[in-house]
PDB file of N, CA and C in Angstrom:
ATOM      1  N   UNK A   1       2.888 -12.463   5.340  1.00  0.00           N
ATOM      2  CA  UNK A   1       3.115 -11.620   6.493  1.00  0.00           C
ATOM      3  C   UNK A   1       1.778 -11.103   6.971  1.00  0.00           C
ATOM      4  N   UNK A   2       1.563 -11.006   8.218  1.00  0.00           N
ATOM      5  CA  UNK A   2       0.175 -10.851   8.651  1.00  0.00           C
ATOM      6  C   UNK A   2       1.023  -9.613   9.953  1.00  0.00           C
ATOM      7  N   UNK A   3       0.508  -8.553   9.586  1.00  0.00           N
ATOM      8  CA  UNK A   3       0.481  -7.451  10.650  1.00  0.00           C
ATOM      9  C   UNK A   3      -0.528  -7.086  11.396  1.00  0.00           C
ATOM     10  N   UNK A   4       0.010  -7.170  13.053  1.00  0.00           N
ATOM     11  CA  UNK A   4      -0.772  -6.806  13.910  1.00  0.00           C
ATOM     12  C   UNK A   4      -1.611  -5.985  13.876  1.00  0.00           C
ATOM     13  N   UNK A   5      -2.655  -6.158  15.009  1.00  0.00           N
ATOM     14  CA  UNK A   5      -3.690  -5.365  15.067  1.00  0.00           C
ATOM     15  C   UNK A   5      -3.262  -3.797  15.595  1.00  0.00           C
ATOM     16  N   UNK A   6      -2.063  -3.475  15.710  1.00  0.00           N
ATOM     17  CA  UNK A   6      -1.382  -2.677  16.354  1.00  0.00           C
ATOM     18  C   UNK A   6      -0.876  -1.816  15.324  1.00  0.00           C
ATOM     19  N   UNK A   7      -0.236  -2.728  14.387  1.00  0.00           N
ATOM     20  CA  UNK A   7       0.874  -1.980  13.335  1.00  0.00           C
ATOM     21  C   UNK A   7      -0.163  -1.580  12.407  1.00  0.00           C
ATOM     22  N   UNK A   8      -1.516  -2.126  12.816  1.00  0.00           N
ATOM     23  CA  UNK A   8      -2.435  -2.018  11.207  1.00  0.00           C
ATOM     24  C   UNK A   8      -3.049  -0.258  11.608  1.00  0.00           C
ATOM     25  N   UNK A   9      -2.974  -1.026  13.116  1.00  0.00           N
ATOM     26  CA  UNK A   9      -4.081   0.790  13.350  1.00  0.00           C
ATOM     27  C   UNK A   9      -2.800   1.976  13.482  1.00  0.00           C
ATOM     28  N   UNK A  10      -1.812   1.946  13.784  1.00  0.00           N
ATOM     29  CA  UNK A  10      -0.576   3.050  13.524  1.00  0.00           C
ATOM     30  C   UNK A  10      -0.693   2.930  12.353  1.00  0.00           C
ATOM     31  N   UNK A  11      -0.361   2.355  11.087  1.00  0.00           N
ATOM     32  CA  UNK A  11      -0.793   2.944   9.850  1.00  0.00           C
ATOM     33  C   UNK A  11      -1.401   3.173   9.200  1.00  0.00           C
ATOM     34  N   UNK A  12      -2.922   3.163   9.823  1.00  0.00           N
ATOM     35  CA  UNK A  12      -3.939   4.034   9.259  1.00  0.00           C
ATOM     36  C   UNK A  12      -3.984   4.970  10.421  1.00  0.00           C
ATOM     37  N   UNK A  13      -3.576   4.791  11.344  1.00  0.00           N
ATOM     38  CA  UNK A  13      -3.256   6.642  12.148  1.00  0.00           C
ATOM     39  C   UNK A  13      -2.667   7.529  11.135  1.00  0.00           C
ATOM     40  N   UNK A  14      -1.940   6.720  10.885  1.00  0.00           N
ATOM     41  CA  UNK A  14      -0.396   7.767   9.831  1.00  0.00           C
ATOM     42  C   UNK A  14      -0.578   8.408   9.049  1.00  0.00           C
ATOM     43  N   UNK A  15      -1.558   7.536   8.110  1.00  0.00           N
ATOM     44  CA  UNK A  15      -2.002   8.302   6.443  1.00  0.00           C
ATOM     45  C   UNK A  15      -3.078   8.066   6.634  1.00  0.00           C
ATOM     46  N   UNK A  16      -4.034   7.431   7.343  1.00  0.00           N
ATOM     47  CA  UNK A  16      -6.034   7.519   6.662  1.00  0.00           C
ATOM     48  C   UNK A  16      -6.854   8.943   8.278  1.00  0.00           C
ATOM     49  N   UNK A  17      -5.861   9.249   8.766  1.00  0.00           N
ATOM     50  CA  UNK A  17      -6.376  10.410   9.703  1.00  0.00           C
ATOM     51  C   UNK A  17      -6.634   9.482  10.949  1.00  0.00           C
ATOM     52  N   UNK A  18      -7.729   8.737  11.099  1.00  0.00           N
ATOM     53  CA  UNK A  18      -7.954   8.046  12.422  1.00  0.00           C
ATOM     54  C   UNK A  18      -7.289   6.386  12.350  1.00  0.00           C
ATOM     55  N   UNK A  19      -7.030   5.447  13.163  1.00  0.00           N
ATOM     56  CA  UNK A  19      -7.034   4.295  13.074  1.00  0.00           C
ATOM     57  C   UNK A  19      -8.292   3.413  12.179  1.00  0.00           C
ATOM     58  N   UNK A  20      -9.578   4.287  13.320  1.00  0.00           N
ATOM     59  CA  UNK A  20     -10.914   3.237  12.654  1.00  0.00           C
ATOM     60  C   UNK A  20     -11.082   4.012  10.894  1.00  0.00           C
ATOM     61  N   UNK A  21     -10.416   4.878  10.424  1.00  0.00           N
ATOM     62  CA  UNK A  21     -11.088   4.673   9.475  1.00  0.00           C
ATOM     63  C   UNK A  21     -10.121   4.417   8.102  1.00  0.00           C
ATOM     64  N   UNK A  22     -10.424   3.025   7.800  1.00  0.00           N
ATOM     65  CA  UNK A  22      -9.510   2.148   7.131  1.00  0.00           C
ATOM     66  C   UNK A  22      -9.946   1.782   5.783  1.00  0.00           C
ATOM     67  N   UNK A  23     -11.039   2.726   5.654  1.00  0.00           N
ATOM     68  CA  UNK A  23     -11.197   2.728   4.572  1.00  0.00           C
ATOM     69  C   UNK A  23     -11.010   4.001   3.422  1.00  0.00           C
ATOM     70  N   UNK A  24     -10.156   5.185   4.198  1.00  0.00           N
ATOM     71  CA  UNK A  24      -9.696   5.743   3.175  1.00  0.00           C
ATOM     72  C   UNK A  24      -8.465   5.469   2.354  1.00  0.00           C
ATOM     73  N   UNK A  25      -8.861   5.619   1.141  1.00  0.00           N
ATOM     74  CA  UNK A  25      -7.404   5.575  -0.094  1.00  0.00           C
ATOM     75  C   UNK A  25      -6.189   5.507   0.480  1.00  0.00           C
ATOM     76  N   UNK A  26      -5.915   6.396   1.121  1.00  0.00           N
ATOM     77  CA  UNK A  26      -4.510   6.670   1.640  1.00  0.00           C
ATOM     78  C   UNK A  26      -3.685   5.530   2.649  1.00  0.00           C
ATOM     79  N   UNK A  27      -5.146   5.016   3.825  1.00  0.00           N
ATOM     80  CA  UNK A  27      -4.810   4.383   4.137  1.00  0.00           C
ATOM     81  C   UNK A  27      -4.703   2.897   3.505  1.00  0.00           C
ATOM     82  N   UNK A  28      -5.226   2.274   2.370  1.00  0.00           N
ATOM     83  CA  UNK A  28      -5.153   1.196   1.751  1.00  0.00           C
ATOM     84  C   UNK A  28      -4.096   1.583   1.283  1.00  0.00           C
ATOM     85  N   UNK A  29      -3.605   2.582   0.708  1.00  0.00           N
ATOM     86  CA  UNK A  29      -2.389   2.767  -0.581  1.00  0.00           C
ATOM     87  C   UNK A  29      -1.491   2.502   0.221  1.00  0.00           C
ATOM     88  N   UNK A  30      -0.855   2.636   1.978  1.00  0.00           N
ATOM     89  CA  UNK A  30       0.253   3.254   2.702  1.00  0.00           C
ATOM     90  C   UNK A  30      -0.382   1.247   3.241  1.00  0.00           C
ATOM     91  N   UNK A  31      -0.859   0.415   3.214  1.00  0.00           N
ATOM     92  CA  UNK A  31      -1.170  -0.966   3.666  1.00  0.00           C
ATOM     93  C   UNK A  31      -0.570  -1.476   2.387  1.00  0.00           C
ATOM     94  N   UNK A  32      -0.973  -1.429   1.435  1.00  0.00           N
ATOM     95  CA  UNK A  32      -0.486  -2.030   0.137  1.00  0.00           C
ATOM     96  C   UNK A  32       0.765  -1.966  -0.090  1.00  0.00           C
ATOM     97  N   UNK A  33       1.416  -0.777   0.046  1.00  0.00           N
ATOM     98  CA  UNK A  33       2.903  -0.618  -0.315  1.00  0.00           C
ATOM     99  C   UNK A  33       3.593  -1.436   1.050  1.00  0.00           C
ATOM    100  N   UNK A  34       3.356  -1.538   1.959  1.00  0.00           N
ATOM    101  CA  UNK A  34       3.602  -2.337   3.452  1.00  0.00           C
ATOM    102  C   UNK A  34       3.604  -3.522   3.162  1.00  0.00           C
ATOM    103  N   UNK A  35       2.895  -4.158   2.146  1.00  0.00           N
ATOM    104  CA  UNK A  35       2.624  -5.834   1.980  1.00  0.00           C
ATOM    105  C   UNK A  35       3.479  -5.688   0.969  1.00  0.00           C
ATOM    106  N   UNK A  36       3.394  -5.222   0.012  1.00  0.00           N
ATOM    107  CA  UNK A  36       4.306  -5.351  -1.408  1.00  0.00           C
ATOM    108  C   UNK A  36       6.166  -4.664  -0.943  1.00  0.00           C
ATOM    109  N   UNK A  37       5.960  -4.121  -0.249  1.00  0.00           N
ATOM    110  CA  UNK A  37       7.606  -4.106   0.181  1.00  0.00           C
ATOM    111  C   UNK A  37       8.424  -5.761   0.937  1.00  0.00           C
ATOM    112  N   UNK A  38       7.204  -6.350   1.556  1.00  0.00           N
ATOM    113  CA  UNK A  38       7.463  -7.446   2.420  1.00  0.00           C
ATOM    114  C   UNK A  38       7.481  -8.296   1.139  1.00  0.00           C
ATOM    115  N   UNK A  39       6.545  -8.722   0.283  1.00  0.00           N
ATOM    116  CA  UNK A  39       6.488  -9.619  -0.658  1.00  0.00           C
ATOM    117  C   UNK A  39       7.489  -9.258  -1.897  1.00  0.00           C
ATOM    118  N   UNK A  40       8.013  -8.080  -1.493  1.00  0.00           N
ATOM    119  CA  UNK A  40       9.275  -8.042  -2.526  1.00  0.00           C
ATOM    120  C   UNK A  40      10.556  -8.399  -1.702  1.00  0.00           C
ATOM    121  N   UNK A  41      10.773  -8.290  -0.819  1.00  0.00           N
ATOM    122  CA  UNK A  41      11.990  -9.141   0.115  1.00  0.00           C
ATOM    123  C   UNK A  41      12.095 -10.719   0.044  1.00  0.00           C
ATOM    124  N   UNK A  42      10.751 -11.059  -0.061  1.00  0.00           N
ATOM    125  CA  UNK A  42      10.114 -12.342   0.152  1.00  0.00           C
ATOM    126  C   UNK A  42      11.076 -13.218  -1.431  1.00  0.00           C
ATOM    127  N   UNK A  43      10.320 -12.407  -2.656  1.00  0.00           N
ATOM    128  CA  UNK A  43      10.884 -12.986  -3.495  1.00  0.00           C
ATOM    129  C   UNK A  43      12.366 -12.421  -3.887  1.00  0.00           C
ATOM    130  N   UNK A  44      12.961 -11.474  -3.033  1.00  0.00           N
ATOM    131  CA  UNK A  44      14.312 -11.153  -3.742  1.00  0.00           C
ATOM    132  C   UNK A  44      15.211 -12.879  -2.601  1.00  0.00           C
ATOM    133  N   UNK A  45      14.564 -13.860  -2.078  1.00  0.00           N
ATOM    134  CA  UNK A  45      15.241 -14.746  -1.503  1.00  0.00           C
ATOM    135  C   UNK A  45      14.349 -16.459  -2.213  1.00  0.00           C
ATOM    136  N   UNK A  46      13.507 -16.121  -2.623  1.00  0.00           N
ATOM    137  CA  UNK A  46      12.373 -17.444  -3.158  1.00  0.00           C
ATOM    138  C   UNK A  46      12.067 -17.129  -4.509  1.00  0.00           C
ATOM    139  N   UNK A  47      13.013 -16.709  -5.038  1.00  0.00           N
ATOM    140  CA  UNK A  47      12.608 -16.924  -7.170  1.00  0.00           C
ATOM    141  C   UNK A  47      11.515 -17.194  -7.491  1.00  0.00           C
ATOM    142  N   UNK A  48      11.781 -18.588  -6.886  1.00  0.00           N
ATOM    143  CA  UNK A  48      10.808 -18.929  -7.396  1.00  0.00           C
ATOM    144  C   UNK A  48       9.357 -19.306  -7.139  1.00  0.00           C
ATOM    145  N   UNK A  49       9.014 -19.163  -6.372  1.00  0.00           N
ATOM    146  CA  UNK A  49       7.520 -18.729  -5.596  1.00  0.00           C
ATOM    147  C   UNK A  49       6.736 -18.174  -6.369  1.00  0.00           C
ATOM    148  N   UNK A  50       6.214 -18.745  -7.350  1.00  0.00           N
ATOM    149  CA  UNK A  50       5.357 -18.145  -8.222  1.00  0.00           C
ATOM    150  C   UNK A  50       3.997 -17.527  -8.130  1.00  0.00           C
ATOM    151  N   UNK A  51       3.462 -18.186  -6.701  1.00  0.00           N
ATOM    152  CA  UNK A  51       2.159 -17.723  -6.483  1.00  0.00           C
ATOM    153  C   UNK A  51       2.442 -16.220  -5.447  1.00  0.00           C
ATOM    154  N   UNK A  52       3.552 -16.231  -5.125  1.00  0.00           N
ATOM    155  CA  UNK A  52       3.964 -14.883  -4.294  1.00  0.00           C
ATOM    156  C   UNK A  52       3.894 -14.012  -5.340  1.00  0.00           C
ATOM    157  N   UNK A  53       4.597 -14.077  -6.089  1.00  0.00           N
ATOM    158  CA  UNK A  53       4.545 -13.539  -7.651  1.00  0.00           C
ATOM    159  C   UNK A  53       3.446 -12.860  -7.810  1.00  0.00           C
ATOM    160  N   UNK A  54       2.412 -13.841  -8.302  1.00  0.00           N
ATOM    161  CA  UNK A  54       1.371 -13.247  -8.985  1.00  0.00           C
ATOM    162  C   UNK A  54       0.393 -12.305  -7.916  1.00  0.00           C
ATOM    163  N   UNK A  55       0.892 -12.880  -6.374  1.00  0.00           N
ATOM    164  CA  UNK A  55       0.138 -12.097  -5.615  1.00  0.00           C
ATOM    165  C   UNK A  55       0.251 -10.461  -5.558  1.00  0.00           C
ATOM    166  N   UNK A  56       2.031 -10.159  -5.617  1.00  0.00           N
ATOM    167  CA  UNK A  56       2.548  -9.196  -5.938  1.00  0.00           C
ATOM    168  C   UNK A  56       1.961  -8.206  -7.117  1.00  0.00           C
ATOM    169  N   UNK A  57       2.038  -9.071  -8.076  1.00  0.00           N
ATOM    170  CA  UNK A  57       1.484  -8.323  -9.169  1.00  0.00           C
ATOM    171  C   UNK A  57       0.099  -7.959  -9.183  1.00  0.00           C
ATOM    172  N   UNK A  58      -0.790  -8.651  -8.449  1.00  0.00           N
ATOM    173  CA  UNK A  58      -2.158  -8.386  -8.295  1.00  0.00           C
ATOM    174  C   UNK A  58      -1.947  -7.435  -7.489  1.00  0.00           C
ATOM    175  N   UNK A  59      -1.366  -7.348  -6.356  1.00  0.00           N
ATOM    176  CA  UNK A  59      -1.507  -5.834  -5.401  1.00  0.00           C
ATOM    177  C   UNK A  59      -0.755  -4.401  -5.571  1.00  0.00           C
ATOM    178  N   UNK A  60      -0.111  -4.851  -6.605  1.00  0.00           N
ATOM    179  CA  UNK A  60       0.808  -3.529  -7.322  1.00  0.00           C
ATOM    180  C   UNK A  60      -0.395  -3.092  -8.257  1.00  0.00           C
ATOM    181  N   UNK A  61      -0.981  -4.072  -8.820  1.00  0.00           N
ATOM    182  CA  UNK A  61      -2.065  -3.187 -10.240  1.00  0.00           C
ATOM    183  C   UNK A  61      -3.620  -2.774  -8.924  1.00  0.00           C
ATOM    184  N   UNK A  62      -3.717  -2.922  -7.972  1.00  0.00           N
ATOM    185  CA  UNK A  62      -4.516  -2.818  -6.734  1.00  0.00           C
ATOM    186  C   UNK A  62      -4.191  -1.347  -6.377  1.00  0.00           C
ATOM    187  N   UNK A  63      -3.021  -1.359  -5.539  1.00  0.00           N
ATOM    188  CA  UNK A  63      -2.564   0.291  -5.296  1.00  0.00           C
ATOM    189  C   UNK A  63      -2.663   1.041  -7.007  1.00  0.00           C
ATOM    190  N   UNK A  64      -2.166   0.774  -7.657  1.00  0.00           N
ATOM    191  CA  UNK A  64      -2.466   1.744  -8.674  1.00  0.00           C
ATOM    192  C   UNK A  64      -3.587   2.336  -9.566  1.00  0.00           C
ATOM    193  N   UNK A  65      -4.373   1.556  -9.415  1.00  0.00           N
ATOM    194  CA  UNK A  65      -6.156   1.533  -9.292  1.00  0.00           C
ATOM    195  C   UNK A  65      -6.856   2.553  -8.054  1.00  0.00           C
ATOM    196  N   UNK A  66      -5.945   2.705  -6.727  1.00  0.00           N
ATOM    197  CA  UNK A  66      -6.060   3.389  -5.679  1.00  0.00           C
ATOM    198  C   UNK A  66      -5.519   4.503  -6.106  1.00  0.00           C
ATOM    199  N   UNK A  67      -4.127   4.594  -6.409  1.00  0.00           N
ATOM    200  CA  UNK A  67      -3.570   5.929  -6.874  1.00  0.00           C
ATOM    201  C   UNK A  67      -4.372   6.673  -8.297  1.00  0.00           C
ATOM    202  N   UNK A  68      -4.751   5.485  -9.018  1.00  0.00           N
ATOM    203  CA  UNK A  68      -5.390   6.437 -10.057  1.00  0.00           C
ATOM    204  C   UNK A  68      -6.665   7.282  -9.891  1.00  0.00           C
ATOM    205  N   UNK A  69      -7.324   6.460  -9.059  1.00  0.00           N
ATOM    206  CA  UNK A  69      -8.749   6.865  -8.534  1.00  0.00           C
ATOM    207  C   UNK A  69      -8.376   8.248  -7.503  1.00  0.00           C
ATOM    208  N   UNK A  70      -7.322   8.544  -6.862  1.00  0.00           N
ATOM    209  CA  UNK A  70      -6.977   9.609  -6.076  1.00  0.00           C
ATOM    210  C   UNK A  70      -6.712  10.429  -7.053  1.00  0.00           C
ATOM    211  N   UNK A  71      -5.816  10.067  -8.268  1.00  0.00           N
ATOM    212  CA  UNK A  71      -5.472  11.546  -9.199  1.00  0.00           C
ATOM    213  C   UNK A  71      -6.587  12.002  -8.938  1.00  0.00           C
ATOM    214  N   UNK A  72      -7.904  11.426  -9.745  1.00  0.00           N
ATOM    215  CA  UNK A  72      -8.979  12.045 -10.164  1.00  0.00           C
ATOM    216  C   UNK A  72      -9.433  12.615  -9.391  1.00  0.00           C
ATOM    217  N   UNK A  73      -9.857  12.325  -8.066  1.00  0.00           N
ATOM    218  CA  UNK A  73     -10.602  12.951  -7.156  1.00  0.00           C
ATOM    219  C   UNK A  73      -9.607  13.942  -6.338  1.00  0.00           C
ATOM    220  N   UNK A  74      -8.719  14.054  -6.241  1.00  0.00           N
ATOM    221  CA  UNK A  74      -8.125  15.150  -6.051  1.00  0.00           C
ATOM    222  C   UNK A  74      -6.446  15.022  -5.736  1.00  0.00           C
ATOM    223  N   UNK A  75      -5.919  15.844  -6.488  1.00  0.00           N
ATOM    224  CA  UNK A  75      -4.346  15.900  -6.725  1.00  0.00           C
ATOM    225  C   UNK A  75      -3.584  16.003  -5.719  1.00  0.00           C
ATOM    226  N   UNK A  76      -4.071  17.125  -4.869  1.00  0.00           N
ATOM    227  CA  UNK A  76      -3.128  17.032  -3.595  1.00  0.00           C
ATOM    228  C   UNK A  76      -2.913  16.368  -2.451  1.00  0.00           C
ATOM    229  N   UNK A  77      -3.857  15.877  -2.693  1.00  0.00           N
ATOM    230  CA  UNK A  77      -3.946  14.192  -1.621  1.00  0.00           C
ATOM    231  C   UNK A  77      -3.016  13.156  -2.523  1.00  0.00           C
ATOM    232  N   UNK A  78      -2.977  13.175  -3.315  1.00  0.00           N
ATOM    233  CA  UNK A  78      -2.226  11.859  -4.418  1.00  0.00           C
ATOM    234  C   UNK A  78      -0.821  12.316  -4.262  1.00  0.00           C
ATOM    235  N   UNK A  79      -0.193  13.833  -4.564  1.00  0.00           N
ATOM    236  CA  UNK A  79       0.704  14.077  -4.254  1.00  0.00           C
ATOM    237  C   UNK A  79       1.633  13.625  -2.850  1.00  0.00           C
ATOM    238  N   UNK A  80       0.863  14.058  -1.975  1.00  0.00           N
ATOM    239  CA  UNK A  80       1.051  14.142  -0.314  1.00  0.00           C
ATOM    240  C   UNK A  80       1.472  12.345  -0.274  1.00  0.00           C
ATOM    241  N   UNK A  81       0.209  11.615  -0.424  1.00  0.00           N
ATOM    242  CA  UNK A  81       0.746  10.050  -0.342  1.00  0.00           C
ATOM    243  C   UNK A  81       1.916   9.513  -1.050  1.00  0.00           C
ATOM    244  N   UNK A  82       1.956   9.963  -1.980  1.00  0.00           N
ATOM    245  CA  UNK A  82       3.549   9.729  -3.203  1.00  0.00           C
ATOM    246  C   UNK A  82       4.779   9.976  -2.416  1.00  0.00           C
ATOM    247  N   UNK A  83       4.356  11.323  -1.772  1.00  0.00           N
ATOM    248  CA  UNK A  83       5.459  11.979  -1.246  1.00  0.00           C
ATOM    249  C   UNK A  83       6.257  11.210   0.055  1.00  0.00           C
ATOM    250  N   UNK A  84       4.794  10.596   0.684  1.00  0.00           N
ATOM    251  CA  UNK A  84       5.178  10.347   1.890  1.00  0.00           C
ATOM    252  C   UNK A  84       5.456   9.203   1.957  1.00  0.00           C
ATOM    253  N   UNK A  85       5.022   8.054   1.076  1.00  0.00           N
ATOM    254  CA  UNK A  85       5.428   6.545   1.310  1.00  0.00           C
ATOM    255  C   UNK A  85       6.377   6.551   0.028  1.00  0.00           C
ATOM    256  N   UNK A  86       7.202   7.645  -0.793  1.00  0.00           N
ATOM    257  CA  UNK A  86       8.266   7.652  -1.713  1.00  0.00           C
ATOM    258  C   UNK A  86       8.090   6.632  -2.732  1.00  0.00           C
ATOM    259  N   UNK A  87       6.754   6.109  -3.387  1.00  0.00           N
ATOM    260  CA  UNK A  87       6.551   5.601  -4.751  1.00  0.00           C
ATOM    261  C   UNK A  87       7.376   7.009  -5.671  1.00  0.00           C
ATOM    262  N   UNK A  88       7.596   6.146  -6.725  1.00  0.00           N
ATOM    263  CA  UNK A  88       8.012   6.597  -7.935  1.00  0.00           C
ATOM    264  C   UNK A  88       7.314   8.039  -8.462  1.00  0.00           C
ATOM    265  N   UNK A  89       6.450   7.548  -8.954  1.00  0.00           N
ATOM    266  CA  UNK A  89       5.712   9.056  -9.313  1.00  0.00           C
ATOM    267  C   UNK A  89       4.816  10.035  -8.951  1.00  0.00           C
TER     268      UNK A  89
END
């Protein structure tokens, strides 16, 4: 799935504060969960697609490398993103 140049900058409007700046945490974490929701639809219909698979799993241990690096640097930003794109913890 390849999202527009449109849908990319509304969701780093959403969670990284501006469009252009796409390189905060929030906004990679709120892109990541966007691809990994699609690539989990993907395989709840293609089993067996194994390289979807592993792509999945590479960008789930990706955001959580993002989320862990946010605990540290500060909690209430990690909270706020949890809260708002409804991950687990």
């Amino acid at each position: 799935m390849l999202l527009s140049k449109e849908a990319k900058a509304e969701l780093f409007a959403k969670h990284g504060g501006t469009a252009k700046n796409t390189g905060s945490a929030e906004g990679q974490i709120a892109l990541f969960t966007e691809r990994i929701n699609h690539l989990t639809e993907h395989l709840k219909k293609n089993r067996k697609d194994y390289n979807t698979e592993r792509s999945l799993v590479m960008m789930v241990g990706k955001r959580r490398s993002l989320l862990d690096y946010l605990t540290k640097k500060d909690v209430l930003r990690y909270r706020a993103i949890v809260k708002e794109l409804g991950l687990r913890k």
